[in-house]
PDB file of N, CA and C in Angstrom:
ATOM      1  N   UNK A   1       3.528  41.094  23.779  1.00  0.00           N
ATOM      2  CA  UNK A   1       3.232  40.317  22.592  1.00  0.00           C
ATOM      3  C   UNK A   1       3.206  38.842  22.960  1.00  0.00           C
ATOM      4  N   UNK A   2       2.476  38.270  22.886  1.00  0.00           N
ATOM      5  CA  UNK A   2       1.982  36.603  22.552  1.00  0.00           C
ATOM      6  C   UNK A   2       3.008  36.409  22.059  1.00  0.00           C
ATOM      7  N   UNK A   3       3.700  34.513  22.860  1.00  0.00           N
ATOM      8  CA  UNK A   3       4.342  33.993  21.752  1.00  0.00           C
ATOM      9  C   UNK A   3       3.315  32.677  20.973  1.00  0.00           C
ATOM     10  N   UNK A   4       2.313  32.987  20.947  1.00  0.00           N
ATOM     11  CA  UNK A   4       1.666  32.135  20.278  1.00  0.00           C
ATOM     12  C   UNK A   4       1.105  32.485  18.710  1.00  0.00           C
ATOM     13  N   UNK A   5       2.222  32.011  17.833  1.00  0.00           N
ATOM     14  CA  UNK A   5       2.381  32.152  16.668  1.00  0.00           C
ATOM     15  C   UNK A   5       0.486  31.598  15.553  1.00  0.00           C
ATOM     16  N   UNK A   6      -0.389  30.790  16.224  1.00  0.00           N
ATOM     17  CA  UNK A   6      -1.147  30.223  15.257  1.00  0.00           C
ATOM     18  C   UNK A   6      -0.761  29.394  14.017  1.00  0.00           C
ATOM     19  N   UNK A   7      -1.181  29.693  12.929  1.00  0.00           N
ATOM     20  CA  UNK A   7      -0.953  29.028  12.022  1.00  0.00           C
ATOM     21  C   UNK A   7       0.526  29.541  11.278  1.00  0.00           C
ATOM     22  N   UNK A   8       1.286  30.827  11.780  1.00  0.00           N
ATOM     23  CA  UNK A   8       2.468  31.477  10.752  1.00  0.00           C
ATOM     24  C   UNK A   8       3.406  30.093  10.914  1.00  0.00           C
ATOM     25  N   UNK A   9       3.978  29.279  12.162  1.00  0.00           N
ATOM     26  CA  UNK A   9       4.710  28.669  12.315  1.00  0.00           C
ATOM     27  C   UNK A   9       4.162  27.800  11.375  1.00  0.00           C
ATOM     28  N   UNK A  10       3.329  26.714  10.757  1.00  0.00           N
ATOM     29  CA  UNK A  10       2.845  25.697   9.745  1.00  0.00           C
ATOM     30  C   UNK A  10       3.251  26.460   8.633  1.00  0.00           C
ATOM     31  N   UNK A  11       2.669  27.433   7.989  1.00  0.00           N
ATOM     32  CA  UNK A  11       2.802  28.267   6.929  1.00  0.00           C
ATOM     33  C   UNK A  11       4.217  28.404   7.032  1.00  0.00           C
ATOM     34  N   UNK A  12       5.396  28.532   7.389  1.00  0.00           N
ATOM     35  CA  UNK A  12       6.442  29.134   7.390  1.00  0.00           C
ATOM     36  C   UNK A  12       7.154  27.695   6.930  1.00  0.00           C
ATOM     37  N   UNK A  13       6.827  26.685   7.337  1.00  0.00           N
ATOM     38  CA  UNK A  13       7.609  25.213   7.340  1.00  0.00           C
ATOM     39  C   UNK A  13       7.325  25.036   5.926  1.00  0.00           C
ATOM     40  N   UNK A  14       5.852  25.246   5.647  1.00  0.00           N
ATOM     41  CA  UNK A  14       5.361  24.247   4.357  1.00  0.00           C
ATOM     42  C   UNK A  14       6.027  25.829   3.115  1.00  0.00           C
ATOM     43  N   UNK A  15       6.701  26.923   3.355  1.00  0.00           N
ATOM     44  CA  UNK A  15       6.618  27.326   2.482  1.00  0.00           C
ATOM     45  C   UNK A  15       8.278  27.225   2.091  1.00  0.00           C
ATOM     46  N   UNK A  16       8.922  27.177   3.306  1.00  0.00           N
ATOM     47  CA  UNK A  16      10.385  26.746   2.962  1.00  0.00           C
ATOM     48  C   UNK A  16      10.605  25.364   2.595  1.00  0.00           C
ATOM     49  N   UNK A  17       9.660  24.500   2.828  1.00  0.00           N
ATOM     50  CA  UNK A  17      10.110  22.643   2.879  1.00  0.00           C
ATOM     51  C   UNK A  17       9.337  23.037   0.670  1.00  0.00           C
ATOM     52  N   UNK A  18       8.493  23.626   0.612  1.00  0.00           N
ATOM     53  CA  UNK A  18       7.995  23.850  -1.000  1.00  0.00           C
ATOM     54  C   UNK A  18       9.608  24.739  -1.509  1.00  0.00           C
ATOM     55  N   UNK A  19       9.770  25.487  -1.093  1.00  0.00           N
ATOM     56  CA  UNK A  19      10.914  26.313  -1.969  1.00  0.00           C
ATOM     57  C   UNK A  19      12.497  24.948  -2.238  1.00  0.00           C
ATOM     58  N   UNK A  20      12.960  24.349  -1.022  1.00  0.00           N
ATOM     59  CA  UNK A  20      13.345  23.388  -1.259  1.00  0.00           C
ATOM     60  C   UNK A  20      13.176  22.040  -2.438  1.00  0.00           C
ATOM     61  N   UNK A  21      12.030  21.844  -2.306  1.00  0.00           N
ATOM     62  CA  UNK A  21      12.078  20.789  -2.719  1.00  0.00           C
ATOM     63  C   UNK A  21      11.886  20.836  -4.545  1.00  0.00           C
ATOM     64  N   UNK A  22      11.553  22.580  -4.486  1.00  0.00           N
ATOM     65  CA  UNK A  22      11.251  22.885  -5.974  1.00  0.00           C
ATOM     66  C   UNK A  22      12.520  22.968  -6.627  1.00  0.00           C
ATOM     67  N   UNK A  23      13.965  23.659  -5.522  1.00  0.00           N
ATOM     68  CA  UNK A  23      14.895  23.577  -6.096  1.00  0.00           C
ATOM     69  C   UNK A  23      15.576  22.538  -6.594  1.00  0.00           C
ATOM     70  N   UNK A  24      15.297  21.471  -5.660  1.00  0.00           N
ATOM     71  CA  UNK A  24      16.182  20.129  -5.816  1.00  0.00           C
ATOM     72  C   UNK A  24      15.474  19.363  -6.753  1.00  0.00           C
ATOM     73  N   UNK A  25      14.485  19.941  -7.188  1.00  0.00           N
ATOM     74  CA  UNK A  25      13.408  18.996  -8.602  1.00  0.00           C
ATOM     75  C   UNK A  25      14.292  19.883  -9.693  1.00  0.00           C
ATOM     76  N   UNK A  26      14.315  20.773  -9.732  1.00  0.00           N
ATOM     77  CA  UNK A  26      14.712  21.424 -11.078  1.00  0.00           C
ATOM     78  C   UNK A  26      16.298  21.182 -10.732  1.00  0.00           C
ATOM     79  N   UNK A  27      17.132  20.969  -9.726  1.00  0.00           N
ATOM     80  CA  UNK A  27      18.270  20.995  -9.801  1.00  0.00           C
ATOM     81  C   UNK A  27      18.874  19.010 -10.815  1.00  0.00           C
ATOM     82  N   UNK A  28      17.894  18.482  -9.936  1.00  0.00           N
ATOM     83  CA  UNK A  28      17.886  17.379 -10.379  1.00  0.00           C
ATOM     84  C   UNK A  28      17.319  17.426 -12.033  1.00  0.00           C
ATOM     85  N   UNK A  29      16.588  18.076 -12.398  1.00  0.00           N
ATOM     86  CA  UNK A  29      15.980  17.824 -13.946  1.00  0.00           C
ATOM     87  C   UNK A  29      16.723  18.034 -14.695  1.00  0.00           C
ATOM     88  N   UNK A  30      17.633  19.700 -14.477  1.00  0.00           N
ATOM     89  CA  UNK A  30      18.920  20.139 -15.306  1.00  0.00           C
ATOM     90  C   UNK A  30      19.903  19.079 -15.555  1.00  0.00           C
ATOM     91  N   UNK A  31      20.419  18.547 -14.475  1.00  0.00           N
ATOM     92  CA  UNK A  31      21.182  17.267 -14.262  1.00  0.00           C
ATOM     93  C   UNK A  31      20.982  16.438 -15.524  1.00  0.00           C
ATOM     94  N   UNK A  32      19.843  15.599 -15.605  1.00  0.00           N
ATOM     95  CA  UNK A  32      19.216  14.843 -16.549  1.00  0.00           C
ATOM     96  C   UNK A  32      18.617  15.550 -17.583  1.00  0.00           C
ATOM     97  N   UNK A  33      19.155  16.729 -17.591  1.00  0.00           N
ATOM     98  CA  UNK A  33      18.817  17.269 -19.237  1.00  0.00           C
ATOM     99  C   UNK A  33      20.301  17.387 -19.933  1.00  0.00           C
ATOM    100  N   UNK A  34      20.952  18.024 -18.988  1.00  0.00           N
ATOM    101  CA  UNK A  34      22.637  18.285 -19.481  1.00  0.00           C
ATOM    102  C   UNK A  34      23.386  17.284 -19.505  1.00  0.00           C
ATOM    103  N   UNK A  35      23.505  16.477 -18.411  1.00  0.00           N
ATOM    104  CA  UNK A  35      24.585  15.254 -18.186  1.00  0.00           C
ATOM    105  C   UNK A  35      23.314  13.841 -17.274  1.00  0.00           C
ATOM    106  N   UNK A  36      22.982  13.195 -18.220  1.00  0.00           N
ATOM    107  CA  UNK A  36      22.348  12.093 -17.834  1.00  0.00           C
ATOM    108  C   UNK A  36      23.161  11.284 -17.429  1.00  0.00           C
ATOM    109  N   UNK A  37      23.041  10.616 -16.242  1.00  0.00           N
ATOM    110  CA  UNK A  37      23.897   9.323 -16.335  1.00  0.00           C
ATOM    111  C   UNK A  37      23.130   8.121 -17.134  1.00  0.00           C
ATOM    112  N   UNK A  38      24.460   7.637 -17.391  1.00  0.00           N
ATOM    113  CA  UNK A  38      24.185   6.780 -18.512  1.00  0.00           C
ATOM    114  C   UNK A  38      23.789   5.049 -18.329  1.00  0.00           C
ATOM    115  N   UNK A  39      24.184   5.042 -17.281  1.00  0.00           N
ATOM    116  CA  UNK A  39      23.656   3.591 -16.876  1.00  0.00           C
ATOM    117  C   UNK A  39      23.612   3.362 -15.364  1.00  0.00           C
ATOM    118  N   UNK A  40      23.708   2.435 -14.518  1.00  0.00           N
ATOM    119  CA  UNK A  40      23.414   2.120 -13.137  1.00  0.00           C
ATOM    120  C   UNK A  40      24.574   2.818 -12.366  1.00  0.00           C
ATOM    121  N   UNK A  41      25.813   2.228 -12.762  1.00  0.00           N
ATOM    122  CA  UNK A  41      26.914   2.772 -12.064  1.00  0.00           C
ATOM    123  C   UNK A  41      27.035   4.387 -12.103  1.00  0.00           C
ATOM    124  N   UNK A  42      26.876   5.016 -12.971  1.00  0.00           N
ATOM    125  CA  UNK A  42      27.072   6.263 -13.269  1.00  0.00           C
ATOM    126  C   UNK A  42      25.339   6.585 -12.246  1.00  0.00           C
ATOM    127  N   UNK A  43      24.600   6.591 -11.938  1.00  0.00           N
ATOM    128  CA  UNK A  43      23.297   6.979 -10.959  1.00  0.00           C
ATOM    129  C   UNK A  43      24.215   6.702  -9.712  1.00  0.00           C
ATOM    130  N   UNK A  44      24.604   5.570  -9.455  1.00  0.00           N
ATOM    131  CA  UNK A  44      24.838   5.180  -8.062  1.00  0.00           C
ATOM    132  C   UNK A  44      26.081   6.072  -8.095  1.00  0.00           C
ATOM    133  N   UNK A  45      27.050   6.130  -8.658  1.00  0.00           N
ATOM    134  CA  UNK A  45      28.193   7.154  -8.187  1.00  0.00           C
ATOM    135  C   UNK A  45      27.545   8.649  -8.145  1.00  0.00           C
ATOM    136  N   UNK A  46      26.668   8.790  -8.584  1.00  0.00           N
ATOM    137  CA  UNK A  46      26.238  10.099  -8.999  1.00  0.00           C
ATOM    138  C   UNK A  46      25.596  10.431  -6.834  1.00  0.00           C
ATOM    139  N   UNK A  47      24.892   9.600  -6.759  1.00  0.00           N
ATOM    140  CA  UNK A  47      24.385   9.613  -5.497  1.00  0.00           C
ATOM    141  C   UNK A  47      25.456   9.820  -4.371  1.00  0.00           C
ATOM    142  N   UNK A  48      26.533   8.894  -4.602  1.00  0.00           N
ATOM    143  CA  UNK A  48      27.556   8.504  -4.034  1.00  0.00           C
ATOM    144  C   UNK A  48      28.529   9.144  -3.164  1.00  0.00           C
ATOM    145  N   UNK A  49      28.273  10.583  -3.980  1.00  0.00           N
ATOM    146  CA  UNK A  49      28.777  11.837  -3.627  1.00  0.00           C
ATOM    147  C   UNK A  49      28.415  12.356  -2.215  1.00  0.00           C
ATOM    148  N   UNK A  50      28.763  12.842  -1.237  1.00  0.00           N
ATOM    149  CA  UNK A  50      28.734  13.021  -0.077  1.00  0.00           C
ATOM    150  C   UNK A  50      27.573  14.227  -0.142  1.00  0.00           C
ATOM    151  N   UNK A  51      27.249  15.478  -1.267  1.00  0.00           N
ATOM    152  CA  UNK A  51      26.527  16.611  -1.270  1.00  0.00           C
ATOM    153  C   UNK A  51      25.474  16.123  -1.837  1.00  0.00           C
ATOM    154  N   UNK A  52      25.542  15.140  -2.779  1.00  0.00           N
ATOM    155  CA  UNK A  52      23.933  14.891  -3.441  1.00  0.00           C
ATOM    156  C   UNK A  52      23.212  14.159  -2.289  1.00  0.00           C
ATOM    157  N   UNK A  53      23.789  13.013  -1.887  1.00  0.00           N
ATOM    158  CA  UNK A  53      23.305  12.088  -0.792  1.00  0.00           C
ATOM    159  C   UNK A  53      22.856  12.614   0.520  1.00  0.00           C
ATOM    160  N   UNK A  54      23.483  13.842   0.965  1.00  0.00           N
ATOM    161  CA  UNK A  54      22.890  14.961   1.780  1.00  0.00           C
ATOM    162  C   UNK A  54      21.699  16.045   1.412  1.00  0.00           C
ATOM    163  N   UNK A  55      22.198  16.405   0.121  1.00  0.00           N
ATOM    164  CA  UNK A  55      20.816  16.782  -0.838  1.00  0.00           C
ATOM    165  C   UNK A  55      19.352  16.622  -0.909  1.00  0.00           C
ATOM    166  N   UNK A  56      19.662  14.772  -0.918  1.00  0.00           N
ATOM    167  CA  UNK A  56      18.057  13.835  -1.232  1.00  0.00           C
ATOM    168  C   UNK A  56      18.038  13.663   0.263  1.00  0.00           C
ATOM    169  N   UNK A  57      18.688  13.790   1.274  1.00  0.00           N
ATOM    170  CA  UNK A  57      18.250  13.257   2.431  1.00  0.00           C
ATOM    171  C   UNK A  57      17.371  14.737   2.883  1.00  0.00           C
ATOM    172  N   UNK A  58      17.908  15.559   2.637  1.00  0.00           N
ATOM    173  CA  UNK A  58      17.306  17.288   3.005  1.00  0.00           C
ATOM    174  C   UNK A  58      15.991  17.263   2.092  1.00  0.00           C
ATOM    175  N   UNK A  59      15.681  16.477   0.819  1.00  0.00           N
ATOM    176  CA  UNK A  59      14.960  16.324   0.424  1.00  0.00           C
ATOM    177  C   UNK A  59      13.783  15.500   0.657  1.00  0.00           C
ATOM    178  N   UNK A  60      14.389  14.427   0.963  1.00  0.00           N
ATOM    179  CA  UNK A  60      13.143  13.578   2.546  1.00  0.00           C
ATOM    180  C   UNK A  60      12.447  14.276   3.384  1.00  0.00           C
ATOM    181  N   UNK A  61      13.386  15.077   3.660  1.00  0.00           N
ATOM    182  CA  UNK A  61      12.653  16.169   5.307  1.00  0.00           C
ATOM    183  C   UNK A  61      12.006  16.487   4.831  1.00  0.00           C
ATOM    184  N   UNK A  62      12.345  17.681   3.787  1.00  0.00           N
ATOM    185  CA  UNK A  62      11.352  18.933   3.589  1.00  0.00           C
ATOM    186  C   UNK A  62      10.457  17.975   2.690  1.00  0.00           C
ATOM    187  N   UNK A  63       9.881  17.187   2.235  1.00  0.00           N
ATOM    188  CA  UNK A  63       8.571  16.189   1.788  1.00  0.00           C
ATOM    189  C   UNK A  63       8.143  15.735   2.648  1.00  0.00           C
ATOM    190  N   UNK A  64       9.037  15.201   3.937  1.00  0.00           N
ATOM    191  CA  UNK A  64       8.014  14.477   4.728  1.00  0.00           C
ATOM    192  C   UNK A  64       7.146  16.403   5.645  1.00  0.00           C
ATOM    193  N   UNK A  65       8.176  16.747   5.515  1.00  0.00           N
ATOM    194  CA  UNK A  65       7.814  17.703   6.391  1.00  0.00           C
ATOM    195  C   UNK A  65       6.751  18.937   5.892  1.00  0.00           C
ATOM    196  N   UNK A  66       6.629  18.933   4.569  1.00  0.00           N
ATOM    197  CA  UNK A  66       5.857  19.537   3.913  1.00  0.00           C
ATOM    198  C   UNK A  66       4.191  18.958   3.952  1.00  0.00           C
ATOM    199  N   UNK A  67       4.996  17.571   3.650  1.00  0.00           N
ATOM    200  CA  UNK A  67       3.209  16.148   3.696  1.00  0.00           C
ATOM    201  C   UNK A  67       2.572  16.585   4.837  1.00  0.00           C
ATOM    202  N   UNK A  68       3.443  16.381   6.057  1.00  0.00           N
ATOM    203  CA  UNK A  68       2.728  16.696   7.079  1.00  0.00           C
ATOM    204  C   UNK A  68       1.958  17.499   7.976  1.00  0.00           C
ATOM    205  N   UNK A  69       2.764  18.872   7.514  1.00  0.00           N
ATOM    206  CA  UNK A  69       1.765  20.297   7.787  1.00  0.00           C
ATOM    207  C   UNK A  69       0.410  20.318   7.144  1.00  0.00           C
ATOM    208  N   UNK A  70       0.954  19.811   5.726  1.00  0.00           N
ATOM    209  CA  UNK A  70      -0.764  19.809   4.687  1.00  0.00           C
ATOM    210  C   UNK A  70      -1.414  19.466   5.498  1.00  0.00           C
ATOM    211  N   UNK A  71      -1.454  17.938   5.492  1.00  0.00           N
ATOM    212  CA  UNK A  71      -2.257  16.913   5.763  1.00  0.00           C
ATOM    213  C   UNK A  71      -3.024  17.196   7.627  1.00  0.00           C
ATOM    214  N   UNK A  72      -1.659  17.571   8.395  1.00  0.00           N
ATOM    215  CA  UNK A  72      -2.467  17.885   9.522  1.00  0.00           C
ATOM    216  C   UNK A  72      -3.428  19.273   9.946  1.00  0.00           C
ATOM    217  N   UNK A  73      -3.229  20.043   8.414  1.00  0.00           N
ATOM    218  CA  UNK A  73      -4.106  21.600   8.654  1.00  0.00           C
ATOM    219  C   UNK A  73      -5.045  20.849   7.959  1.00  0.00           C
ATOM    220  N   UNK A  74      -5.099  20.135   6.922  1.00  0.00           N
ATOM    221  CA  UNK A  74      -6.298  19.118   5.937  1.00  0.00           C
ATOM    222  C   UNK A  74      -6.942  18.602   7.329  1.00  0.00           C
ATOM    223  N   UNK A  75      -6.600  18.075   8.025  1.00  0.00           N
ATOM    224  CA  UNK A  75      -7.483  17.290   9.325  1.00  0.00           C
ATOM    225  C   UNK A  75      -7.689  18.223  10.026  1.00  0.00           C
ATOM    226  N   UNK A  76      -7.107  19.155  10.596  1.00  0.00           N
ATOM    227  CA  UNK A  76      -7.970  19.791  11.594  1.00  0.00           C
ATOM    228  C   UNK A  76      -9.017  20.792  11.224  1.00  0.00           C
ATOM    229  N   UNK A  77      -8.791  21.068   9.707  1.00  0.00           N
ATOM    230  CA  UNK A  77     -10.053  21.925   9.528  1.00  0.00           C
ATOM    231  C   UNK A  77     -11.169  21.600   9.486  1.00  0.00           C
ATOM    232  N   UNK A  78     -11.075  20.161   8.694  1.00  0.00           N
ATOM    233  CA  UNK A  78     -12.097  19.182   8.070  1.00  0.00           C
ATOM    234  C   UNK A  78     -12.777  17.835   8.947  1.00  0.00           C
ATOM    235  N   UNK A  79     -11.737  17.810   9.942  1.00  0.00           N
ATOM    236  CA  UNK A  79     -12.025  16.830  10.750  1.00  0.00           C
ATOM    237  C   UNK A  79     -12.424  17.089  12.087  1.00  0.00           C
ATOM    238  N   UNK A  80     -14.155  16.726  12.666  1.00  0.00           N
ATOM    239  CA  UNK A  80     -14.314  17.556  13.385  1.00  0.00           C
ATOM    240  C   UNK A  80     -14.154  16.745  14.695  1.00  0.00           C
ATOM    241  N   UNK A  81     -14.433  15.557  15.148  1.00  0.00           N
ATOM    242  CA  UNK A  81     -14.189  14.519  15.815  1.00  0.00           C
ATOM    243  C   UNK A  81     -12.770  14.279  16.453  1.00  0.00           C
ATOM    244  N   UNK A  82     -12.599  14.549  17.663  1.00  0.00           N
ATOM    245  CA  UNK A  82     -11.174  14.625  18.108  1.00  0.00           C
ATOM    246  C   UNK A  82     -10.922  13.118  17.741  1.00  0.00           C
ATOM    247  N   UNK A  83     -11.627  12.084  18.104  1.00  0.00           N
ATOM    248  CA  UNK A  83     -11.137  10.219  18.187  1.00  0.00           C
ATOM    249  C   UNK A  83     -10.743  10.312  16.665  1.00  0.00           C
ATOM    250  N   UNK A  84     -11.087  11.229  15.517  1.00  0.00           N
ATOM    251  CA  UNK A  84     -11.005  10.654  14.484  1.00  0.00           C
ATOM    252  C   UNK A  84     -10.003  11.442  13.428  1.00  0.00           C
ATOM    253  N   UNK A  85      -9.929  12.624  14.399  1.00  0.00           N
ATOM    254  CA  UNK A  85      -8.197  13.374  14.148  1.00  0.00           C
ATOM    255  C   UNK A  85      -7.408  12.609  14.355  1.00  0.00           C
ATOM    256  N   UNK A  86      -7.188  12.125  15.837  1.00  0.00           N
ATOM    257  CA  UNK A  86      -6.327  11.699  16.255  1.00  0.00           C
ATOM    258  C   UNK A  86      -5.859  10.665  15.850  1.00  0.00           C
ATOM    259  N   UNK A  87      -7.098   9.500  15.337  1.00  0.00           N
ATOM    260  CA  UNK A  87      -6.630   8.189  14.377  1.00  0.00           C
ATOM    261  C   UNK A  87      -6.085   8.707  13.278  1.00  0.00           C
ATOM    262  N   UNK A  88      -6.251   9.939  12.725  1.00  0.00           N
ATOM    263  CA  UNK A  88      -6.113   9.807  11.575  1.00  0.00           C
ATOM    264  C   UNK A  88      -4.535  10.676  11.295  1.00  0.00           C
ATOM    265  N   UNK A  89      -4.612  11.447  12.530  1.00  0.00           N
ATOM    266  CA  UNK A  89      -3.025  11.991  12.621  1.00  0.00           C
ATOM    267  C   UNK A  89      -1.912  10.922  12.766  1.00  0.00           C
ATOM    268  N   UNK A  90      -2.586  10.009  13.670  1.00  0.00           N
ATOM    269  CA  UNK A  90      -1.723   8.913  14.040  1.00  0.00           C
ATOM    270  C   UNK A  90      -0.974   7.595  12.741  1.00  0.00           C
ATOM    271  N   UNK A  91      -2.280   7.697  11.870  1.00  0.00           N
ATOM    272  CA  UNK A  91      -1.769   6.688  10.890  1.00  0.00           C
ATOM    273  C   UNK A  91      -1.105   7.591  10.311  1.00  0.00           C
ATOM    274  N   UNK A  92      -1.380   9.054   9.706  1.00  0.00           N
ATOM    275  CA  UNK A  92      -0.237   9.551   8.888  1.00  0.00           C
ATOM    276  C   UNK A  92       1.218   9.465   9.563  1.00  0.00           C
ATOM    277  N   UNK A  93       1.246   9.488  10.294  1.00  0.00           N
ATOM    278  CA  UNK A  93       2.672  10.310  11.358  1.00  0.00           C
ATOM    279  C   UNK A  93       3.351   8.895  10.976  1.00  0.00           C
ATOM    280  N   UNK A  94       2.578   7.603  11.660  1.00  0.00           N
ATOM    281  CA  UNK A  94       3.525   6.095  11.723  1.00  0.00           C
ATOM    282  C   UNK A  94       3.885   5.853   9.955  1.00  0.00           C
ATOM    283  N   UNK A  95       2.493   6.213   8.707  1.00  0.00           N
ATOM    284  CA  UNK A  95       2.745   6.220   7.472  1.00  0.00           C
ATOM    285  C   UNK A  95       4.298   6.652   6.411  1.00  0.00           C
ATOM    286  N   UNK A  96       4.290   8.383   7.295  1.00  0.00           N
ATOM    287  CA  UNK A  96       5.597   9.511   6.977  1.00  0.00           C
ATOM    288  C   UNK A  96       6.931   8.723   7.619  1.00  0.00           C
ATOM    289  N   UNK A  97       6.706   8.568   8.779  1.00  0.00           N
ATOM    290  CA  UNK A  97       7.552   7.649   9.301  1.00  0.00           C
ATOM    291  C   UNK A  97       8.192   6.912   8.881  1.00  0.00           C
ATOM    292  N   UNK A  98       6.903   5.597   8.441  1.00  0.00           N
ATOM    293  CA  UNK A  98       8.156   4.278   7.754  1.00  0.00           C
ATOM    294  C   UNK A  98       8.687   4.820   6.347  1.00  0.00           C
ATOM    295  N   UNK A  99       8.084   5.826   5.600  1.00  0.00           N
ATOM    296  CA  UNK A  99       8.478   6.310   4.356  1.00  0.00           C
ATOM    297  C   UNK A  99       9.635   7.052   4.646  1.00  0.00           C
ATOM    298  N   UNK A 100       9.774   7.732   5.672  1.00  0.00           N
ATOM    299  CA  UNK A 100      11.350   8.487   5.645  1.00  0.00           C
ATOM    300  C   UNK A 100      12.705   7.355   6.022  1.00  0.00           C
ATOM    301  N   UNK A 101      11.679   6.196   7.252  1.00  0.00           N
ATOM    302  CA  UNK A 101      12.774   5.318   7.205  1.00  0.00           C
ATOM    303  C   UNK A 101      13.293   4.718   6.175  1.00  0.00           C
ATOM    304  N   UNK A 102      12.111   4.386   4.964  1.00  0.00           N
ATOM    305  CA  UNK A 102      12.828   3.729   3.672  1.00  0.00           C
ATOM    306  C   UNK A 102      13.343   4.390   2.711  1.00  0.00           C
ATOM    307  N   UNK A 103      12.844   5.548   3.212  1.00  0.00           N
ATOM    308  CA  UNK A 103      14.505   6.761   2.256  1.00  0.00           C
ATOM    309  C   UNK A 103      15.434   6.590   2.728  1.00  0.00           C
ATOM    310  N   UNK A 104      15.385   6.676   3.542  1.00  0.00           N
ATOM    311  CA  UNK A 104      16.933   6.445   4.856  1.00  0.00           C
ATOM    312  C   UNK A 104      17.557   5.525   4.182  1.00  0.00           C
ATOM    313  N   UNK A 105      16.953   4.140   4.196  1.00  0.00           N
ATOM    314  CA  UNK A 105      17.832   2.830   4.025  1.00  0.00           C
ATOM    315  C   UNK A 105      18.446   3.162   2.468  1.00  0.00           C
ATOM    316  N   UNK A 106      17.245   3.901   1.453  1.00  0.00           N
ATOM    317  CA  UNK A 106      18.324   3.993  -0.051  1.00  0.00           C
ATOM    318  C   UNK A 106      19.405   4.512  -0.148  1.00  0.00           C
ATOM    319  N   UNK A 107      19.843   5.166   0.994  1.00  0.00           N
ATOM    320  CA  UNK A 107      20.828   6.030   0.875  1.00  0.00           C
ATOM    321  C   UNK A 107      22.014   5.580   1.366  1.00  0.00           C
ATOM    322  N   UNK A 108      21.681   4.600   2.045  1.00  0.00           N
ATOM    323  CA  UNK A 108      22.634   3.506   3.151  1.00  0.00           C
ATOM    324  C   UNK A 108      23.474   2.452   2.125  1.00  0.00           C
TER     325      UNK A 108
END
């Protein structure tokens, strides 16, 4: 048997980084349906918590990591020009990048 998986390994990322991120949307919505915080301090302590703040950071991944399977099966199907994959993989990747770094820093 081949260990050359094809596309199951992409499909397998983008379908667990989607099951994630659906939970932590509805986990978060319940939140703000049942117990809203009520002003700034009550959000920021709410974050503050060592499991939520690990939560939204697991929640970074699986978005950045979800964006990026799309977007790079979106280019290689559609994009037929290797110079213009590759630019175009390249700006997403540095794009996902500084966006996970500036999740990073909210959490800091």
């Amino acid at each position: 048997m081949s260990r050359y998986t094809g596309g199951l390994r992409g499909w397998v990322w983008q379908r667990f980084s989607a099951l994630y991120l659906a939970v932590f949307i509805f986990s978060l919505l319940a939140l703000f349906l049942f117990t809203p915080p009520e002003n700034y301090q009550a959000w920021r302590g709410l974050f503050s918590q060592t499991w939520w703040s690990l939560a939204f950071l697991l929640f970074v991944v699986a978005l950045l990591v979800h964006a990026w399977v799309g977007f790079r099966d979106v280019l290689m199907d559609y994009v037929h020009s290797d110079f213009l994959r590759l630019l175009f993989s390249v700006f997403l990747l540095s794009l996902l990048i500084s966006s996970g770094g500036w999740a990073l820093m909210l959490l800091v």
